[in-house]
C-alpha atoms as a PDB file:
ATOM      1  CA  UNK A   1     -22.563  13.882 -13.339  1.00  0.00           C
ATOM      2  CA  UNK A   2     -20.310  10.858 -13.714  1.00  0.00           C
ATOM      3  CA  UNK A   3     -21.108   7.768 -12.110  1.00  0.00           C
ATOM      4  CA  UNK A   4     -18.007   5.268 -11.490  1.00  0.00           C
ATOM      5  CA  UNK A   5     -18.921   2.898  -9.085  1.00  0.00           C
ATOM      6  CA  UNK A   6     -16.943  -0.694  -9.795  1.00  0.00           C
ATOM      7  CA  UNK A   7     -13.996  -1.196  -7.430  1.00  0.00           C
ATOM      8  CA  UNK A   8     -10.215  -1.655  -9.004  1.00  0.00           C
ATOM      9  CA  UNK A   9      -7.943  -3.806  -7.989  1.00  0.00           C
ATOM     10  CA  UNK A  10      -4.727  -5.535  -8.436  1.00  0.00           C
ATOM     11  CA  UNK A  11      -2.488  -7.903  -6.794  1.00  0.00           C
ATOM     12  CA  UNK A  12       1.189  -9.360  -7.454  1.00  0.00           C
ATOM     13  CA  UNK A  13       3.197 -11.637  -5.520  1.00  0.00           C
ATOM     14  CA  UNK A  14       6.709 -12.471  -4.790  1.00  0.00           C
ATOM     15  CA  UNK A  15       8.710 -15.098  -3.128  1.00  0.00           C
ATOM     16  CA  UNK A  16      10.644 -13.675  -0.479  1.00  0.00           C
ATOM     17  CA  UNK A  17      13.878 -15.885   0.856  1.00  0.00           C
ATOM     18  CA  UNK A  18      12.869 -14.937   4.297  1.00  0.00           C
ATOM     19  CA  UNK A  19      10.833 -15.918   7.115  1.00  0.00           C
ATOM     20  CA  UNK A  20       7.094 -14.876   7.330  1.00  0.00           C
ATOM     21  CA  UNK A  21       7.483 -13.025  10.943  1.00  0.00           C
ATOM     22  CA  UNK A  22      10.371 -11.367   9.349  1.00  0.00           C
ATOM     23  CA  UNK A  23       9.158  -9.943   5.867  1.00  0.00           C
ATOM     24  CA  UNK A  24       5.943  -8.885   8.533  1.00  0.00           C
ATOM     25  CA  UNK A  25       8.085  -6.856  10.603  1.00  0.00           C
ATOM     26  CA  UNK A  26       9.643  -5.156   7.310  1.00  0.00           C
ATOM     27  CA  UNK A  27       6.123  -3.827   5.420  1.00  0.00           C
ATOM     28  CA  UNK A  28       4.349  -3.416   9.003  1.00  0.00           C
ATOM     29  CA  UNK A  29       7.323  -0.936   9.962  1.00  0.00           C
ATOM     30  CA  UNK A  30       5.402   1.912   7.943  1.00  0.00           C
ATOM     31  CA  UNK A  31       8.158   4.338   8.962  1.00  0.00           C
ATOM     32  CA  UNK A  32      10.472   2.118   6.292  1.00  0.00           C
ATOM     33  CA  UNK A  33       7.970   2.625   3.384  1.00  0.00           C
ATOM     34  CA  UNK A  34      10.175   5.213   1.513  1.00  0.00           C
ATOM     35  CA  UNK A  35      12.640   3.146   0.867  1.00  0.00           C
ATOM     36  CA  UNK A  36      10.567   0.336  -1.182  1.00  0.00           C
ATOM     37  CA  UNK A  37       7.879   2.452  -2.561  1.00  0.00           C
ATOM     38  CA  UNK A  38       8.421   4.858  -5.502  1.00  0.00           C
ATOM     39  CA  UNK A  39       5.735   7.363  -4.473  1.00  0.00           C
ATOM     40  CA  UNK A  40       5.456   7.198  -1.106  1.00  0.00           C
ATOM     41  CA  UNK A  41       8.876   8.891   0.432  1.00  0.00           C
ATOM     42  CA  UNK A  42       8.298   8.620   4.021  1.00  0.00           C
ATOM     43  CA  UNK A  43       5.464   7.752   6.956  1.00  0.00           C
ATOM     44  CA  UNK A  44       5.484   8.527  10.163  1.00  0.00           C
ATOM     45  CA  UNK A  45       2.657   7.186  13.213  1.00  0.00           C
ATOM     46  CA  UNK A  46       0.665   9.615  14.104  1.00  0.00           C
ATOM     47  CA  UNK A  47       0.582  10.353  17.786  1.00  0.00           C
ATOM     48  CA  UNK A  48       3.357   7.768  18.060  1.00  0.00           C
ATOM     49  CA  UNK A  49       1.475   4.367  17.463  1.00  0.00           C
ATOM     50  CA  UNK A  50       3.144   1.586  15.500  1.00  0.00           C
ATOM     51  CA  UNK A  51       1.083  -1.351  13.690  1.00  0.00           C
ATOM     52  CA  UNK A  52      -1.985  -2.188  15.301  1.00  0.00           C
ATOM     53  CA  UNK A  53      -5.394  -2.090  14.024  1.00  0.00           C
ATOM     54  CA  UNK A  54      -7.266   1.085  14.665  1.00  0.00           C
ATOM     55  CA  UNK A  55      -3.592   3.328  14.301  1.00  0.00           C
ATOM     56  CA  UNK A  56      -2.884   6.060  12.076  1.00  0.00           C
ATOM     57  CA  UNK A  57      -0.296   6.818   9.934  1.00  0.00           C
ATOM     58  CA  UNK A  58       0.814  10.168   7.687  1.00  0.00           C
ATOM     59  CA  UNK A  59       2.289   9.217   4.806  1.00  0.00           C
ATOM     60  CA  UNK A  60       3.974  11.607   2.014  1.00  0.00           C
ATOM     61  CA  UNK A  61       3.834  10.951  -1.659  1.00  0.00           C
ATOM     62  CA  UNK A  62       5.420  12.213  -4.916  1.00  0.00           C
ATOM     63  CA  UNK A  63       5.414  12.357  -8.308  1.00  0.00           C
ATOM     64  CA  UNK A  64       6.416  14.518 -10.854  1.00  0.00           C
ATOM     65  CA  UNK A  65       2.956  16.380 -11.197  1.00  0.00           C
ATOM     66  CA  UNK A  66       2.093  16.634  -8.069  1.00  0.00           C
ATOM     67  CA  UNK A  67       2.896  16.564  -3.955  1.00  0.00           C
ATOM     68  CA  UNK A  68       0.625  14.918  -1.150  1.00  0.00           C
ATOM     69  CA  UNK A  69      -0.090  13.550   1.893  1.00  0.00           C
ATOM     70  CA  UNK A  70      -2.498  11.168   3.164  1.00  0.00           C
ATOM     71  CA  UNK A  71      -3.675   9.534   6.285  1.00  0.00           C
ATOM     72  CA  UNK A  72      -4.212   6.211   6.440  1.00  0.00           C
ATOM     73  CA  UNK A  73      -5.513   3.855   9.348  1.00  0.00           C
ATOM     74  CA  UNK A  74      -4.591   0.005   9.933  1.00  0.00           C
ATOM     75  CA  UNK A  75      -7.196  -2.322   9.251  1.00  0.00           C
ATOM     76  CA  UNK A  76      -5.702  -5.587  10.168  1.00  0.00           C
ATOM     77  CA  UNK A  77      -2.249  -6.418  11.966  1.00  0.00           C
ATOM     78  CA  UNK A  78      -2.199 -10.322  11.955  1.00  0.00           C
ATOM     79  CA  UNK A  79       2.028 -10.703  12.722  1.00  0.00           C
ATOM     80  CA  UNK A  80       3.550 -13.169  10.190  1.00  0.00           C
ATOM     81  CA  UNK A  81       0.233 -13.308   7.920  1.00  0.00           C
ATOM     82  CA  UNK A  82      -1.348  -9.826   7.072  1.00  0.00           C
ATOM     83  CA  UNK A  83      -0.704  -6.300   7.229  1.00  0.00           C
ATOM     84  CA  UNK A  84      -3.389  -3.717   5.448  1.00  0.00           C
ATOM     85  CA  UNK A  85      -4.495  -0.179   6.013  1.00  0.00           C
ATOM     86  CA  UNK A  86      -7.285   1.970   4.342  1.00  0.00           C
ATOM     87  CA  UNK A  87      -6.347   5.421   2.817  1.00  0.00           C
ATOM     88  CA  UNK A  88      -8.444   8.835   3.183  1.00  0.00           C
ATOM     89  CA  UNK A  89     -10.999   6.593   5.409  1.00  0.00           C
ATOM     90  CA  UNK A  90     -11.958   3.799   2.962  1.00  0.00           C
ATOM     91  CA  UNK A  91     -11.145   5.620  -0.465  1.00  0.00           C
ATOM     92  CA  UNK A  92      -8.149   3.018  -1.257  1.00  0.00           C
ATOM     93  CA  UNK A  93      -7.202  -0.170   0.299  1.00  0.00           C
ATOM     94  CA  UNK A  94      -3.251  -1.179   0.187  1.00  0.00           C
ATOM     95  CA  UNK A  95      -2.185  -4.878   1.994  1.00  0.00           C
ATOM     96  CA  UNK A  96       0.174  -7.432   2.299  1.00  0.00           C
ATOM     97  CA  UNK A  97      -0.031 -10.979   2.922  1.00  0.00           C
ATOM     98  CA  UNK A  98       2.277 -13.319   3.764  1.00  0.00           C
ATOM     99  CA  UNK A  99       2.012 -17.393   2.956  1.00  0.00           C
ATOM    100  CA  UNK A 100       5.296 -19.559   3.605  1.00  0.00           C
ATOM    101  CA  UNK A 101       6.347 -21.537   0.451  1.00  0.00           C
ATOM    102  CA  UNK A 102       9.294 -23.700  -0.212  1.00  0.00           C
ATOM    103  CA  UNK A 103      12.209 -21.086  -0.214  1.00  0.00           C
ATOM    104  CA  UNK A 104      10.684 -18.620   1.735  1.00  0.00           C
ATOM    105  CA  UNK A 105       7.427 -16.594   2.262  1.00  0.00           C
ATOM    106  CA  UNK A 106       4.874 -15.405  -0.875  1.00  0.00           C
ATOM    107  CA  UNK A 107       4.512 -12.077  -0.448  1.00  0.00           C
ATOM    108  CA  UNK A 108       1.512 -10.398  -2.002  1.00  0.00           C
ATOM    109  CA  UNK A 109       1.079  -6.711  -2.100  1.00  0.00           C
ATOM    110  CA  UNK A 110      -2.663  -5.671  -3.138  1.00  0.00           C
ATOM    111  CA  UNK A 111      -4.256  -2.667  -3.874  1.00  0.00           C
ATOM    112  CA  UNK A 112      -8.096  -1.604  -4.098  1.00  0.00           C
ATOM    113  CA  UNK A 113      -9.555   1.319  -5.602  1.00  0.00           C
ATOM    114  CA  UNK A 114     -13.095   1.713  -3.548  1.00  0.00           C
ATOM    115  CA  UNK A 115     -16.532   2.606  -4.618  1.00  0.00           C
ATOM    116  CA  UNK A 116     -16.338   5.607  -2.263  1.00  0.00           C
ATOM    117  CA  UNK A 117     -12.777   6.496  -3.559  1.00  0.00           C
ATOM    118  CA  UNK A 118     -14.051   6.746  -7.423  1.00  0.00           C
ATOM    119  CA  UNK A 119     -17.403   8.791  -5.769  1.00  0.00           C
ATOM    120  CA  UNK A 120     -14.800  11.185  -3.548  1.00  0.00           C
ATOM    121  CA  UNK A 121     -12.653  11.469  -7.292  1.00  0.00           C
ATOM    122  CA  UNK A 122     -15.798  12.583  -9.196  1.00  0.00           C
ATOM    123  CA  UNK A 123     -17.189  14.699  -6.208  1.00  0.00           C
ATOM    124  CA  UNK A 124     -13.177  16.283  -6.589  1.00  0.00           C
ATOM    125  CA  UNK A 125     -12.528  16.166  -9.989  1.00  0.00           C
ATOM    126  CA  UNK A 126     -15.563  16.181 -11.677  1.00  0.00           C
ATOM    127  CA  UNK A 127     -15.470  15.555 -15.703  1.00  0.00           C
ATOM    128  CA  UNK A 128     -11.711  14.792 -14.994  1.00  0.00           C
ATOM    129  CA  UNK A 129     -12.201  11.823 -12.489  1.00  0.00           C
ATOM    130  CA  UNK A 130     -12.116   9.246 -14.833  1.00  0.00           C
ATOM    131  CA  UNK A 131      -8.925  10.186 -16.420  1.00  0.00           C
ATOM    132  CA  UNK A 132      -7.449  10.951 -12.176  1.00  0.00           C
ATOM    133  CA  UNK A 133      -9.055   7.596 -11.639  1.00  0.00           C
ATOM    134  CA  UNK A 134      -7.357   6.036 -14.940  1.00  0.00           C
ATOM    135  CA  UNK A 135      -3.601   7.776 -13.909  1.00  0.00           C
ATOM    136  CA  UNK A 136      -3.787   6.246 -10.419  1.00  0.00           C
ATOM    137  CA  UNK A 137      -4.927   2.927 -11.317  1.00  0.00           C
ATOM    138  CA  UNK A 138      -1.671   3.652 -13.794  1.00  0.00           C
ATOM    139  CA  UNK A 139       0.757   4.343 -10.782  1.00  0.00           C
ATOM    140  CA  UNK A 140      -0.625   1.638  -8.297  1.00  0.00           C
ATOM    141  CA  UNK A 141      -0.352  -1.313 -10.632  1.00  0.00           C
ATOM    142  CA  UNK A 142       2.920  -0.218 -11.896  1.00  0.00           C
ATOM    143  CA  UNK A 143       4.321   0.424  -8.339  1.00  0.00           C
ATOM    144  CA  UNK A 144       3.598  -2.839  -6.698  1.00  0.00           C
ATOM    145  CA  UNK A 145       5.975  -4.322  -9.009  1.00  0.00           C
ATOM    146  CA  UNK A 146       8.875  -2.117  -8.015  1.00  0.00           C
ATOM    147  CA  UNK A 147       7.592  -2.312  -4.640  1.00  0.00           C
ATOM    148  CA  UNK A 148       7.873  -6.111  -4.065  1.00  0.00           C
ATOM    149  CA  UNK A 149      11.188  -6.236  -5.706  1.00  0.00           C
ATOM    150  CA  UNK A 150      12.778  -3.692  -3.389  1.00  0.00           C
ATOM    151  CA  UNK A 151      11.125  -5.185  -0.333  1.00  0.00           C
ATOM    152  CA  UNK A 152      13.053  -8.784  -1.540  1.00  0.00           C
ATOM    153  CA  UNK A 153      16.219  -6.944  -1.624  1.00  0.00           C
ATOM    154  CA  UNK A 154      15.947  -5.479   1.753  1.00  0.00           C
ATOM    155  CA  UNK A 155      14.478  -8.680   3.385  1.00  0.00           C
ATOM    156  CA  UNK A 156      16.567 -10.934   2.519  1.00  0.00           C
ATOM    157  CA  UNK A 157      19.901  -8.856   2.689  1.00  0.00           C
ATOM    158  CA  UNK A 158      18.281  -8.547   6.709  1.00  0.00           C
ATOM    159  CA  UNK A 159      17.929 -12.283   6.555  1.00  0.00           C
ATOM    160  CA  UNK A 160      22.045 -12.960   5.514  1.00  0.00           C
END
């Protein structure tokens, strides 16, 4: 049996010409995630809730080897400073934070790979979870760049 325990994580930031309520209402409005991320194509709130801690959200992924979905709950809604949710009930943490900064707002996307995620991969994957593991520690840290930049776009076009 393989044993991966250690958490991953990563974090980038950008500086948003926007106000911190505003880039807040952007990455909170999960419904809007397709068009910043480049796996996740849409999300929808389950049971129509919207961004509060303790609400669900479906969200659909792809990439060229494969199709998903996953549900994810919100973990903190603090408007104007922090918006995060948990993926497959703990597996993966994804959040952004907001800090005001001459110019704008800082926004930091983050991204956390759990100890319970890497347990769920080898309980899924077996010998292979460290190289499933390996590919989506891959895709996250590569995505949050592409993320951030397309959220800057869209903010501060909104903010003209």
């Amino acid at each position: 049996m393989i044993a991966v325990v250690d958490a991953r994580t990563h974090q980038q930031s950008i500086v948003v010409a926007a106000t911190a309520q505003q880039v807040y209402d952007l990455v909170s409005d999960v419904t809007r995630t397709g068009e910043w991320s480049p796996v996740c194509r849409w999300c929808r709130w389950d049971d129509g809730d919207g961004p509060r801690v303790g609400a669900h959200f479906t969200g659909h992924n792809e990439t060229p080897e494969r199709t998903w979905e996953s549900r994810s709950e919100v973990v903190v809604a603090q408007p104007g400073r922090e918006f995060a949710w948990e993926v497959n009930g703990g597996w993966v943490r994804w959040g952004y934070t907001m800090n005001d900064v001459d110019g704008g707002v800082e926004l930091t996307e983050s991204w956390e790979f759990r100890p319970q995620g890497m347990a769920g991969f080898v309980e899924r994957y077996g010998d292979a979870a460290p190289a499933q593991i390996e590919e989506r520690t891959r895709t996250a840290h590569a995505g949050i760049a592409v993320t951030l930049a397309a959220i800057k776009r869209i903010a501060e076009a909104a903010a003209r």
